[in-house]
N, C-alpha and C. Protein backbone atom coordinates (compact mmCIF):
# COMPACT_ATOMS: atom_id res chain seq x y z
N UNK A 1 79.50 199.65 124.86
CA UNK A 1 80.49 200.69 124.65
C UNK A 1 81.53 200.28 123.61
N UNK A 2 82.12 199.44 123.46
CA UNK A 2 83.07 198.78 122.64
C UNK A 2 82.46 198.48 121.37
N UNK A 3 80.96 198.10 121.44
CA UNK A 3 80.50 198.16 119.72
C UNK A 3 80.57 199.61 119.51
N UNK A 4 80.27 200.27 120.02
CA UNK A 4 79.61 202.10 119.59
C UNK A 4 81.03 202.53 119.18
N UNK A 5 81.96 201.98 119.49
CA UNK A 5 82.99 202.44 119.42
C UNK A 5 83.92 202.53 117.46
N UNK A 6 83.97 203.72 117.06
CA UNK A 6 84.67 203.27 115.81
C UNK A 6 85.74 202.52 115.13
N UNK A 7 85.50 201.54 114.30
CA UNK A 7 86.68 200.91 113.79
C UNK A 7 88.02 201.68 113.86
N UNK A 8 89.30 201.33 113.81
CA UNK A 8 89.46 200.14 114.69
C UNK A 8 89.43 200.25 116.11
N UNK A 9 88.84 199.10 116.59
CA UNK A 9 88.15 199.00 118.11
C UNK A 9 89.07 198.82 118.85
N UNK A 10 89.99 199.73 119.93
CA UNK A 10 90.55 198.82 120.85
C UNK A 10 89.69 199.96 122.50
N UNK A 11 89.75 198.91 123.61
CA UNK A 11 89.40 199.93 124.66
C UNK A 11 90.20 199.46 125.81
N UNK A 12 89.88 200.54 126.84
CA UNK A 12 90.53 200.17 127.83
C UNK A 12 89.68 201.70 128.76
N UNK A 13 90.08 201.58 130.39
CA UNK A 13 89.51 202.19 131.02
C UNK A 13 89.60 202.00 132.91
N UNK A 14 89.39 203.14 133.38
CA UNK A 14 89.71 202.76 135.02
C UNK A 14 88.28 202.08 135.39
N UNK A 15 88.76 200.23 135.66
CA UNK A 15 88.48 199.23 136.66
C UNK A 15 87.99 199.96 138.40
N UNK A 16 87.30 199.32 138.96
CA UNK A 16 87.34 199.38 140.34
C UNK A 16 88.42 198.97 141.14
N UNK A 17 89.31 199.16 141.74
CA UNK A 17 90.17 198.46 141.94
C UNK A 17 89.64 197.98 143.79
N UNK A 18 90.35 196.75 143.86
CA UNK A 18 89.62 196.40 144.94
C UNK A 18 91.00 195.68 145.72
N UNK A 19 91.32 195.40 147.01
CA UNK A 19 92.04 194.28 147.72
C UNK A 19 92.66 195.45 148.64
N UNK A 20 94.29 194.64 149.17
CA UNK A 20 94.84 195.41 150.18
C UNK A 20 95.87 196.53 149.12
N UNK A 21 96.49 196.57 150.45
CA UNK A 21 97.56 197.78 149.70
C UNK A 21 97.43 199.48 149.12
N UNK A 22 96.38 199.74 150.01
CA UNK A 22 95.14 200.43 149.26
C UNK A 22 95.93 202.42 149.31
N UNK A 23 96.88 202.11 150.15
CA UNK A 23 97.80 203.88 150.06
C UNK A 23 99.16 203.74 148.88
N UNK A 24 99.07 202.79 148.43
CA UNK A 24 99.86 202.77 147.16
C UNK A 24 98.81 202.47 145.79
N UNK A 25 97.97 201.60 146.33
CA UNK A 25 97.36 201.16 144.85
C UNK A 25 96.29 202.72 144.97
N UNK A 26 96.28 203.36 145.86
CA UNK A 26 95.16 204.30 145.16
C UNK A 26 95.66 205.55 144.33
N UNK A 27 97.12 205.28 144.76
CA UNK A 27 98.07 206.05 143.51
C UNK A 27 98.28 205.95 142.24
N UNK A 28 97.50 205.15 141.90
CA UNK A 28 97.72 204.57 140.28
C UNK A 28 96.39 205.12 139.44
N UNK A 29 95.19 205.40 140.07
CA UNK A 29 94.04 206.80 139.68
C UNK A 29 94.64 207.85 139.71
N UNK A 30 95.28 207.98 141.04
CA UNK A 30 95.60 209.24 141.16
C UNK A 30 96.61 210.01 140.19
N UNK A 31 98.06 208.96 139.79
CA UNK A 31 99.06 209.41 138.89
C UNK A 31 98.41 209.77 137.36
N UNK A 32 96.86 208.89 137.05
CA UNK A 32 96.33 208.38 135.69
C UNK A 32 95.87 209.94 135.60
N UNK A 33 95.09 210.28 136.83
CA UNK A 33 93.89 211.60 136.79
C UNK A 33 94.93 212.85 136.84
N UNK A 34 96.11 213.01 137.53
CA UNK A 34 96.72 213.80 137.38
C UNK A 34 97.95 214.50 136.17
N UNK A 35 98.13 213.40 135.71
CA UNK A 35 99.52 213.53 134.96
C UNK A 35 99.13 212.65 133.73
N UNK A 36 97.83 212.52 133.16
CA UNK A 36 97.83 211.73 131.90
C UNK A 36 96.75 212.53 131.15
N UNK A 37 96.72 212.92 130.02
CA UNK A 37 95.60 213.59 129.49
C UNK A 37 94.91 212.74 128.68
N UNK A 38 94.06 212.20 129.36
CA UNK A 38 92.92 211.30 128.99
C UNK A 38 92.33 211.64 128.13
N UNK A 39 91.24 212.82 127.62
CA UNK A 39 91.40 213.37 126.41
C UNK A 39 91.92 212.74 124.87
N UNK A 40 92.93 213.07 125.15
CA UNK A 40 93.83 213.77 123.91
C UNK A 40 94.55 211.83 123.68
N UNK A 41 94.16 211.09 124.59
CA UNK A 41 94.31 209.75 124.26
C UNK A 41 94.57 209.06 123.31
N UNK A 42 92.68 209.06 122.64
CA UNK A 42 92.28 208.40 121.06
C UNK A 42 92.26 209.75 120.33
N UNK A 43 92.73 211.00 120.25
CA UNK A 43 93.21 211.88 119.16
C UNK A 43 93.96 212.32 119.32
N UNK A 44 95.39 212.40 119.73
CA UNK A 44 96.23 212.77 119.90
C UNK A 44 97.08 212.46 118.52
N UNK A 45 98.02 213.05 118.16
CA UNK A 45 98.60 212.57 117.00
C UNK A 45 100.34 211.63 118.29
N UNK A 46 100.30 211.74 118.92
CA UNK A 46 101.71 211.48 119.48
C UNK A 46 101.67 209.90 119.90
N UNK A 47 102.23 208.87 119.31
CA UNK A 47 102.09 207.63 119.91
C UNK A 47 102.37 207.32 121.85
N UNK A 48 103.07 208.58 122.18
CA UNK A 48 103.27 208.38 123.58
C UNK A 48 102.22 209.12 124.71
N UNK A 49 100.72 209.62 123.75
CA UNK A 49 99.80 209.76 124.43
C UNK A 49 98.63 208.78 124.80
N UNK A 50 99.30 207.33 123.97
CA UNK A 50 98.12 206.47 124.32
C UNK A 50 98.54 205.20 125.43
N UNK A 51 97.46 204.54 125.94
CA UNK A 51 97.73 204.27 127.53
C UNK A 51 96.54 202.87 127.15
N UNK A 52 96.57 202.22 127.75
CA UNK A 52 95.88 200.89 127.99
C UNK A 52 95.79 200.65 129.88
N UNK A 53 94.93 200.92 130.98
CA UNK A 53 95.05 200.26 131.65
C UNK A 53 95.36 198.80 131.95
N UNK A 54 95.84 198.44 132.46
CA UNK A 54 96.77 196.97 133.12
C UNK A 54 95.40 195.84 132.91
N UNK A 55 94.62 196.50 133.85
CA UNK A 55 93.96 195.68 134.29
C UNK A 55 92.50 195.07 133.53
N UNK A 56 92.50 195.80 132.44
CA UNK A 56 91.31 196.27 131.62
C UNK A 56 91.41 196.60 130.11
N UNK A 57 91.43 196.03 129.29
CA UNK A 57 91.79 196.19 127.95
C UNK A 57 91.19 195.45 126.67
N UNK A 58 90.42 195.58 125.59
CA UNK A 58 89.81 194.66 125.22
C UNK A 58 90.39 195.08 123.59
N UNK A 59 90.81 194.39 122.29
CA UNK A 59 91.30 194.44 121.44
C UNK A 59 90.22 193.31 120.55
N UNK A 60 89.52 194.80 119.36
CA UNK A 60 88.84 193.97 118.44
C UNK A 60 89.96 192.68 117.90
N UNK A 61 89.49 191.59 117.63
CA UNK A 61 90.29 190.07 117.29
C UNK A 61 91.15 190.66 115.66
N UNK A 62 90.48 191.21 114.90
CA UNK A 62 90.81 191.32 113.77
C UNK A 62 92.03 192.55 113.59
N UNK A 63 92.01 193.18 114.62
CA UNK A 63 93.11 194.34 114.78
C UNK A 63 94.24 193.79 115.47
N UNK A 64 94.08 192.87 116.43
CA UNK A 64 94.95 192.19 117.04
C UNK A 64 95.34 191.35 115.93
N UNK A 65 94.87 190.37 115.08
CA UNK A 65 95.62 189.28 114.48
C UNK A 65 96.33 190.45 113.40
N UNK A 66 96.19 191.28 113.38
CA UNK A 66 96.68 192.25 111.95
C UNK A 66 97.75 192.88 112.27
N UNK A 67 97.46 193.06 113.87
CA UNK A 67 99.81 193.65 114.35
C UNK A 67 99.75 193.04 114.90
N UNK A 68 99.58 192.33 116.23
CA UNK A 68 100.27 191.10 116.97
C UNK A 68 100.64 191.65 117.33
N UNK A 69 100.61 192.73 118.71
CA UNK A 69 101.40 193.13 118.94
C UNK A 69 102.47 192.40 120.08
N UNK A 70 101.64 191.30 121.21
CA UNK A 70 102.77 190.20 121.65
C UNK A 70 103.79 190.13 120.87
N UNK A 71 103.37 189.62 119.86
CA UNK A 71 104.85 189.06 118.75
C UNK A 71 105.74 190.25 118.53
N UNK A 72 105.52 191.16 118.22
CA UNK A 72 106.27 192.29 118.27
C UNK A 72 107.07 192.67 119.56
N UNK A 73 106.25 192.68 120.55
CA UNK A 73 107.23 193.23 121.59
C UNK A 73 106.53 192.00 122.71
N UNK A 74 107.38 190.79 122.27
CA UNK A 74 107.06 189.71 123.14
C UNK A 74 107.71 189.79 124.74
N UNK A 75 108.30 190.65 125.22
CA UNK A 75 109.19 190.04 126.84
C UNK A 75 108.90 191.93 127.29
N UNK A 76 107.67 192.32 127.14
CA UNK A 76 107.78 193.79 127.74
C UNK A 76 107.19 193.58 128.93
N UNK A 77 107.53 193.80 130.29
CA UNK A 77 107.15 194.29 131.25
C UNK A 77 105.56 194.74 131.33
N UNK A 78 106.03 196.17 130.73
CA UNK A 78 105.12 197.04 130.68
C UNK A 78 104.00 197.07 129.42
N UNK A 79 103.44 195.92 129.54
CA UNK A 79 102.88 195.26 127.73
C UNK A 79 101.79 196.02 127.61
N UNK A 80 101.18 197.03 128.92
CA UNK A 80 99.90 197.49 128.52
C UNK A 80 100.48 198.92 127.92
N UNK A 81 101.18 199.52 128.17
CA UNK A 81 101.83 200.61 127.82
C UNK A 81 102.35 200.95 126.04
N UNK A 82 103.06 199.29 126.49
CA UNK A 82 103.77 199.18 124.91
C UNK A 82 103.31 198.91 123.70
N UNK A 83 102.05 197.84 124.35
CA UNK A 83 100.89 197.69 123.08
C UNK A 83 100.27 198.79 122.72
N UNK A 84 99.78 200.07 123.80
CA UNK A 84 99.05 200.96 123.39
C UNK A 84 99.41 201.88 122.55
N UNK A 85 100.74 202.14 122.18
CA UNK A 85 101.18 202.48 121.47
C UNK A 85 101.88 202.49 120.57
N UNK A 86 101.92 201.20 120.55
CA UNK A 86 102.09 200.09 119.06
C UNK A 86 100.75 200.51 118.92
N UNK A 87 99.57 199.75 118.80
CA UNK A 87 98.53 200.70 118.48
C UNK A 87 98.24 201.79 117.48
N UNK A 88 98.39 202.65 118.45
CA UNK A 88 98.48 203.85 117.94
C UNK A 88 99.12 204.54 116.92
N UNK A 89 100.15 203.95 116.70
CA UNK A 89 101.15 204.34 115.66
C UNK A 89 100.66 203.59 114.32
N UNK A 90 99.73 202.66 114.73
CA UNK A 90 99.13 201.79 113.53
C UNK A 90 97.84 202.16 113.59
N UNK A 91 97.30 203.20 113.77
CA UNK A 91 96.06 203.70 113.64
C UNK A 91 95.04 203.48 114.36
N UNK A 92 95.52 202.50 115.71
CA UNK A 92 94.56 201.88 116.02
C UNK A 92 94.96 202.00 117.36
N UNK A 93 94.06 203.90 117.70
CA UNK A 93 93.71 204.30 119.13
C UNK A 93 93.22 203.94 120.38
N UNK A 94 93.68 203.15 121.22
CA UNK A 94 92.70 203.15 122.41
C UNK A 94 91.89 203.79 122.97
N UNK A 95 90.93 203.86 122.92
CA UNK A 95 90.02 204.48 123.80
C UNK A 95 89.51 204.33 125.33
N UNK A 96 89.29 205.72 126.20
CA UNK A 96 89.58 204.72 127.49
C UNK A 96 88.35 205.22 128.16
N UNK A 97 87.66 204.29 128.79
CA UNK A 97 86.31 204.64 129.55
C UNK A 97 86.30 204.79 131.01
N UNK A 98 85.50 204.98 131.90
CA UNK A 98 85.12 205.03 133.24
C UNK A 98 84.63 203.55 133.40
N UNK A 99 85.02 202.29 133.74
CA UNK A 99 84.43 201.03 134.05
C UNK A 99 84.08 200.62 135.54
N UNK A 100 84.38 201.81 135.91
CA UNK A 100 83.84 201.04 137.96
C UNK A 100 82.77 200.11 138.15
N UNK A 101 81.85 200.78 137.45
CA UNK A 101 80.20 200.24 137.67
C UNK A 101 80.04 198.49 137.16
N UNK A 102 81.06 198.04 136.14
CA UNK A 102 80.90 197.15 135.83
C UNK A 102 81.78 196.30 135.88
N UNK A 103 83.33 196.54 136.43
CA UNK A 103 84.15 195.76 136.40
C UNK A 103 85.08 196.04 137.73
N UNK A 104 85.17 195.20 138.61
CA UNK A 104 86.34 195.42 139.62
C UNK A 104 87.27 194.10 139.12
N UNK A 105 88.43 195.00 139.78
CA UNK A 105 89.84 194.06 139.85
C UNK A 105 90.65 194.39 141.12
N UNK A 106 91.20 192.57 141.40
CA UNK A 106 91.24 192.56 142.62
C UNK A 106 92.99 192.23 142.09
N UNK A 107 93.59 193.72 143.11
CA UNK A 107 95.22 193.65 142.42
C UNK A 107 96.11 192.92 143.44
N UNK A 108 95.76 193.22 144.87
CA UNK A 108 96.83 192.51 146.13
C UNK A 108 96.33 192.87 146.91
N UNK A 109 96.79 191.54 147.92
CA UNK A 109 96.32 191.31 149.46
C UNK A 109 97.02 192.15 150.18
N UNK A 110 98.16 192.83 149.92
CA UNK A 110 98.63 193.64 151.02
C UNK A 110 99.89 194.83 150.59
N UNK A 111 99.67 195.66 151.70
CA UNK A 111 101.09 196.38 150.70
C UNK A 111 102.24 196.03 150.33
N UNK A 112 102.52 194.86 150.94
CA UNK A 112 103.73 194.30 150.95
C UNK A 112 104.12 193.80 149.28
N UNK A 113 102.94 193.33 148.65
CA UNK A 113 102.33 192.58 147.96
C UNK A 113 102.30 193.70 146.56
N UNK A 114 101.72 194.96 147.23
CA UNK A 114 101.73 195.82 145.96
C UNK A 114 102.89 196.34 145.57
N UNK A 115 103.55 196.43 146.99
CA UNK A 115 105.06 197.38 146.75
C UNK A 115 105.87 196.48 145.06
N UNK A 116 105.98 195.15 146.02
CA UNK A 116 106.66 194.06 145.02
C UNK A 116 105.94 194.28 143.73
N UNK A 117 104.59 194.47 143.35
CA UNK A 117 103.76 194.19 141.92
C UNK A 117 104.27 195.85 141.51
N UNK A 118 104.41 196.59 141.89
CA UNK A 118 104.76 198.32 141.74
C UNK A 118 106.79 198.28 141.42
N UNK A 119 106.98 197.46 141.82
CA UNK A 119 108.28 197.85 141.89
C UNK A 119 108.62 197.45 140.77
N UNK A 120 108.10 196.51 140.05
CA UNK A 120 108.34 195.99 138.44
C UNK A 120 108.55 197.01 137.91
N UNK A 121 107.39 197.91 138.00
CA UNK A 121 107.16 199.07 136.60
C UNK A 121 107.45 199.77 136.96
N UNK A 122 107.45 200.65 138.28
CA UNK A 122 107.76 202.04 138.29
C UNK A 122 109.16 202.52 137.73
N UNK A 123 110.20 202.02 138.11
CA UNK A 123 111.77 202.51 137.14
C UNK A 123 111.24 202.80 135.63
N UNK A 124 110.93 201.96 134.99
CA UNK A 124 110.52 201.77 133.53
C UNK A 124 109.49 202.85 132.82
N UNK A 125 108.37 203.19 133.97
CA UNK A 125 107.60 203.99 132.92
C UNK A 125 107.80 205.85 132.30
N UNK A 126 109.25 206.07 133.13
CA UNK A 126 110.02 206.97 132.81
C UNK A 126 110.62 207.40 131.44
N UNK A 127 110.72 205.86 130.91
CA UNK A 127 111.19 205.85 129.79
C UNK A 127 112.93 205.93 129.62
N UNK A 128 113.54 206.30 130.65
CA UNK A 128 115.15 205.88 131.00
C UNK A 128 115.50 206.67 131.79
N UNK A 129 116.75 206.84 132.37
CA UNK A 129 117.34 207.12 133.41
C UNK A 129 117.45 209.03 133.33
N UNK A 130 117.60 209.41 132.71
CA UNK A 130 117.10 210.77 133.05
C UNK A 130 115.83 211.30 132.90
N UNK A 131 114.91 210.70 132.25
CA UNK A 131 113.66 211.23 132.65
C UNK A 131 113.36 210.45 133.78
N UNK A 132 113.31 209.68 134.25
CA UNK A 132 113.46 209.01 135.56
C UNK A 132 113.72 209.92 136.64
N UNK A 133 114.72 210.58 136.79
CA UNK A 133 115.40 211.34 137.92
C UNK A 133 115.01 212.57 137.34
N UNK A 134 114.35 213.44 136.14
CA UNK A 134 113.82 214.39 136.45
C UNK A 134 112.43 214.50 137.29
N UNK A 135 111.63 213.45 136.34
CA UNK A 135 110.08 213.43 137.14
C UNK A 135 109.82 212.67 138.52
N UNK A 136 111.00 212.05 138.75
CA UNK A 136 111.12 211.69 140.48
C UNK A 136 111.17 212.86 141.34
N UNK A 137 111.99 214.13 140.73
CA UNK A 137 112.90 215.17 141.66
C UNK A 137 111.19 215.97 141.54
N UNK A 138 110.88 216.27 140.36
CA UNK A 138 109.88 216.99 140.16
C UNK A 138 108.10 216.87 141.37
N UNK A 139 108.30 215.22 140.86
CA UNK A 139 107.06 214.83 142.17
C UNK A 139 107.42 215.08 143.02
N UNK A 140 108.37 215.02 143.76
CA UNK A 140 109.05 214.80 145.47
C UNK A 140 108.97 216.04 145.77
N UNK A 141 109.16 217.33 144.83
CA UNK A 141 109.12 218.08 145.19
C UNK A 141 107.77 219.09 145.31
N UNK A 142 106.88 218.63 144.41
CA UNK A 142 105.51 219.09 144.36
C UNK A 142 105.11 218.39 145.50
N UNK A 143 105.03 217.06 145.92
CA UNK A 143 104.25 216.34 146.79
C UNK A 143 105.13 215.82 148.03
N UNK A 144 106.15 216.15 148.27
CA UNK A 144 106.49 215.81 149.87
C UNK A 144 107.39 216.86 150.51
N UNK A 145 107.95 217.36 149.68
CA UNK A 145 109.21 218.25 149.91
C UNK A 145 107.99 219.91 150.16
N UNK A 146 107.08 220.07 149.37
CA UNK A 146 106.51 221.51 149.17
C UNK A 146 105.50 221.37 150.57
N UNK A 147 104.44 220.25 150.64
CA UNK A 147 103.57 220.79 152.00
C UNK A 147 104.22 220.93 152.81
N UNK A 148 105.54 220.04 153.03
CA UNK A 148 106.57 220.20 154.71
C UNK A 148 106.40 221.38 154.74
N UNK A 149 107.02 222.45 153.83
CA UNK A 149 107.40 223.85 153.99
C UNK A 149 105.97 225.36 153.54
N UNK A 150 104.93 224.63 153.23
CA UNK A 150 104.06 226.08 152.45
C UNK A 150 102.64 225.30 152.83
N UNK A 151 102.08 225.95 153.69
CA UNK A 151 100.64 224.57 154.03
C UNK A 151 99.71 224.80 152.83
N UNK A 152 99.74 226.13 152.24
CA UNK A 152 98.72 225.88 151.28
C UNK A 152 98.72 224.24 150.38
N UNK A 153 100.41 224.36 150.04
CA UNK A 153 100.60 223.23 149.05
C UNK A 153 100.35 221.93 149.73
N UNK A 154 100.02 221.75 151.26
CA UNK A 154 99.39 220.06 151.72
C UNK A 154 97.68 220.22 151.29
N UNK A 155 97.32 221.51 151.28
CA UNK A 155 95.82 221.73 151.38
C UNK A 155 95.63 220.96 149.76
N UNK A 156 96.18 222.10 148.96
CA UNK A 156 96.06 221.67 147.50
C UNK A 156 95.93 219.81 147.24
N UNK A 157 97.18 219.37 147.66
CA UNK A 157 97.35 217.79 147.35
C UNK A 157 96.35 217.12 148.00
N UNK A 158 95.72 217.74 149.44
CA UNK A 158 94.59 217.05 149.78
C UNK A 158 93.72 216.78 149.34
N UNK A 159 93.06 218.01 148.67
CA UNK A 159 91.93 218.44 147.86
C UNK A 159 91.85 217.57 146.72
N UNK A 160 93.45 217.05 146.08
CA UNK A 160 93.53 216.45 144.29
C UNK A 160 93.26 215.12 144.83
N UNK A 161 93.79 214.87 145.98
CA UNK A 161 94.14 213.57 146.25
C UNK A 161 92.40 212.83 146.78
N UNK A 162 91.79 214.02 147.20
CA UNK A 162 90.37 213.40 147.89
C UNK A 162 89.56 213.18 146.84
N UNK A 163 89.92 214.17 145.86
CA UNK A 163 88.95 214.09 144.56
C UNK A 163 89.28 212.31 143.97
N UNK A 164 90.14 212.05 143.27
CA UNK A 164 90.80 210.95 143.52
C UNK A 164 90.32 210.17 144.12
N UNK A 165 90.26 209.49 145.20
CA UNK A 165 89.37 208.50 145.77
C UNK A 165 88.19 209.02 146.04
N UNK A 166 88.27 209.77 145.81
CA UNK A 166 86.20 209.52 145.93
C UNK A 166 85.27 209.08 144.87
N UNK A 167 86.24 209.77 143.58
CA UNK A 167 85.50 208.94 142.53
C UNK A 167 85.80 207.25 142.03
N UNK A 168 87.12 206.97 143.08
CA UNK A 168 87.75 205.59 142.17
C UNK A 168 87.16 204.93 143.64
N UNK A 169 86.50 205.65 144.66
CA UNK A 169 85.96 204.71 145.96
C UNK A 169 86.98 204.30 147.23
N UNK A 170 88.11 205.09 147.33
CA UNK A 170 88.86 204.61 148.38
C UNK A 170 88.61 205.03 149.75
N UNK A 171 88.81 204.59 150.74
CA UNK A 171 88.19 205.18 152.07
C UNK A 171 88.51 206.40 152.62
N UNK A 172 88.11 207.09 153.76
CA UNK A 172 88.35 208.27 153.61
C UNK A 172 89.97 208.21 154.57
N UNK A 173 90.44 207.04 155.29
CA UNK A 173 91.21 207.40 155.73
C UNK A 173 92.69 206.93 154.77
N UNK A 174 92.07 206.75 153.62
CA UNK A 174 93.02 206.20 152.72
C UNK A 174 93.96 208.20 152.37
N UNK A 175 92.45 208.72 152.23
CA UNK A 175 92.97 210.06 151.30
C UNK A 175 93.68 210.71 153.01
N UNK A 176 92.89 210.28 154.21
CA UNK A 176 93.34 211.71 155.38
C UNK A 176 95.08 211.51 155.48
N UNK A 177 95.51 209.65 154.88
CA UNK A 177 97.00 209.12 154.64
C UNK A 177 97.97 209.77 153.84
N UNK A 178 97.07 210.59 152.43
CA UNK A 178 97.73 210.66 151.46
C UNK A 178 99.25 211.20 151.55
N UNK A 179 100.18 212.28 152.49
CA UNK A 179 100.83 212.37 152.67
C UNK A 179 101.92 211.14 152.77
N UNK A 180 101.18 210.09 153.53
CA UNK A 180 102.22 208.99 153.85
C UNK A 180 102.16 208.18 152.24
N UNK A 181 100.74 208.15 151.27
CA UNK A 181 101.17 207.51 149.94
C UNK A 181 101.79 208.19 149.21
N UNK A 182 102.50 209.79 149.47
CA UNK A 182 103.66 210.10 148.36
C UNK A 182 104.86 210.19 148.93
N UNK A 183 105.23 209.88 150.11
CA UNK A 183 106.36 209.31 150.22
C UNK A 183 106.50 207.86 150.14
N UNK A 184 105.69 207.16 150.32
CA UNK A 184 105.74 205.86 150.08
C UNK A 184 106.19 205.83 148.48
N UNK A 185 105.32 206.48 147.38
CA UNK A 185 105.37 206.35 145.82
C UNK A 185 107.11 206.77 146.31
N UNK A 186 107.60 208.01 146.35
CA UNK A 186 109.04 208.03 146.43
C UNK A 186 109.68 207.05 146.58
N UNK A 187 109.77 206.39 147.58
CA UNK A 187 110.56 205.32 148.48
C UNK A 187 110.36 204.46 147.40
N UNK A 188 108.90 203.81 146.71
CA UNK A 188 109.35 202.96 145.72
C UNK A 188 109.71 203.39 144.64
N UNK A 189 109.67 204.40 144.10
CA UNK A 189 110.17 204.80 142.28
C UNK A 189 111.83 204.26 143.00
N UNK A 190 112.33 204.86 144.22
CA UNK A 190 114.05 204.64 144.51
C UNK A 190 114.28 203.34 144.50
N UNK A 191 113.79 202.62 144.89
CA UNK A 191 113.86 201.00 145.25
C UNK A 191 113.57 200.43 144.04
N UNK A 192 112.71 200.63 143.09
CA UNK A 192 112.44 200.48 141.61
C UNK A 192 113.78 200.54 140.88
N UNK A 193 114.26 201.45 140.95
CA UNK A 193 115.20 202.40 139.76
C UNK A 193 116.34 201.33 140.18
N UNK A 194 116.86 201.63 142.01
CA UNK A 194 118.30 200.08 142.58
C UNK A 194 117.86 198.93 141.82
N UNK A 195 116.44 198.53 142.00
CA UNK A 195 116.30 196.89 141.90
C UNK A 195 116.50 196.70 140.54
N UNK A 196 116.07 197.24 139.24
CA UNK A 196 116.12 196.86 137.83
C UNK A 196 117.55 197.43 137.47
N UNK A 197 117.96 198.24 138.26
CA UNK A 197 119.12 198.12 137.64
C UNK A 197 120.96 197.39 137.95
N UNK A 198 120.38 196.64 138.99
CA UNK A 198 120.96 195.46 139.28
C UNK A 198 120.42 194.39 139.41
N UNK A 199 119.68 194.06 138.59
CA UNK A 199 118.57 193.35 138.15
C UNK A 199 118.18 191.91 139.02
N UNK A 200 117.82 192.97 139.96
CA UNK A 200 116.88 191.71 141.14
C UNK A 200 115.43 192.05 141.46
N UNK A 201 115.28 192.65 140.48
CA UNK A 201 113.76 192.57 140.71
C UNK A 201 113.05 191.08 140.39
N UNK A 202 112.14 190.87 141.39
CA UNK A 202 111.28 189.98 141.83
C UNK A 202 109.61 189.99 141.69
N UNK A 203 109.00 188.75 141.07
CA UNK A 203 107.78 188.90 140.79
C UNK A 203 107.32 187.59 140.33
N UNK A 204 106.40 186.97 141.34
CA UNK A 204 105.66 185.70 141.44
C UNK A 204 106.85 184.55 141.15
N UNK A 205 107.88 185.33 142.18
CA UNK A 205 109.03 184.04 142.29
C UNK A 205 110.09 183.90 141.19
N UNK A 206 110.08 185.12 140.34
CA UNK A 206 111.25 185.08 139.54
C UNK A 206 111.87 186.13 139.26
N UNK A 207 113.24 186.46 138.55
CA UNK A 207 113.68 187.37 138.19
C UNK A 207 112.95 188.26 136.97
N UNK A 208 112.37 189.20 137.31
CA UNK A 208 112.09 189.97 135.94
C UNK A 208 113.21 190.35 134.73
N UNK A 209 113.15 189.84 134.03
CA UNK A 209 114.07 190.76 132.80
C UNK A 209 113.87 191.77 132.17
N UNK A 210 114.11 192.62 132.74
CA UNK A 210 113.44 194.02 131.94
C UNK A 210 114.41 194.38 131.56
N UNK A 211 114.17 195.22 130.28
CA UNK A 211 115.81 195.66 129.20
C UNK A 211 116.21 196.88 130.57
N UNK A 212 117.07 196.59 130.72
CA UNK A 212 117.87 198.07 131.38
C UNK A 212 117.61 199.55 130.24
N UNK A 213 117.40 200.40 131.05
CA UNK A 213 117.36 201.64 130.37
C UNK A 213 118.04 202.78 130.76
């Protein structure tokens, strides 16, 4: 797939994801399949339509030594994000595949484990403090605030949410949970947004430095 692929080569694509933590980590297909237009990725003209999964990313050598993009944005957090669109702005689209069949990644032993690896990024991929608190108010209200009150709208999220793990493989009592993984996503985007911005966020035993935004 990566040879077939046209100069310049970069790829990336949803991994199997595998370990504990599995009503938060199965939110990270779910946010990708819902709210990212995969598509419009590698042709999009907008540098903030291109995306690199975390876990999965492969950069022809000769495109990499030609922006660097480490060197450029050496202390980012969010390096799969930021490279991808460094990238992009340099002509050089990610492209993103379906990799289940051939690649799992094993992210955390437990939720405890993911909350902490989730709490890094979620404040950040907002892009700053008011788009932050619009698309927080916006989810909460599509996904926890709307089934309380209108059952069609729990049916709907069931339905997105089952589709969702069934193709990324999560169990079925992961999706019958899903209610409890979008208040959970809430609870951490809030705990995200406190922790970086009194900057105690924590990760494999140290302080993260993430630029405040």
């Amino acid at each position: 797939q990566f040879l077939a692929l046209p100069k310049p080569r970069v790829l990336s694509g949803i991994p199997r994801l595998r370990g504990g933590g599995e009503l938060l980590v199965s939110m990270v297909p779910f946010s990708l399949m819902a709210f990212f237009p995969v598509p419009l990725a590698p042709v999009g003209r907008r540098s903030s339509l291109a995306m690199l999964a975390g876990g999965c990313w492969i950069i022809e050598r000769d495109v990499y030594l030609e922006h660097e993009p480490h060197k450029a944005h050496p202390a980012e957090v969010l390096d799969d994000i930021v490279t991808a669109r460094y990238l992009k702005a340099r002509g050089a689209a990610p492209h993103l595949y379906d990799f289940q069949q051939d690649i799992d990644v094993f992210m955390y032993k437990s939720h405890r484990e993911a909350w902490n690896g989730f709490r890094k990024n979620a404040y950040l991929l907002a892009g700053g403090p008011l788009r932050f608190v619009a698309v927080l108010a916006v989810f909460t209200t599509l996904f926890v605030i709307a089934p309380f009150i209108w059952w069609p709208s729990l049916i709907a999220i069931y339905v997105l949410k089952a589709m969702s793990d069934r193709f990324t493989g999560f169990s079925l009592a992961t999706t019958l949970l899903a209610p409890i993984s979008f208040v959970l996503a809430v609870a951490l985007n809030i705990d995200s947004a406190f922790s970086h911005r009194a900057g105690t966020v924590m990760w494999k035993g140290r302080i993260v430095n993430a630029r405040k935004r």
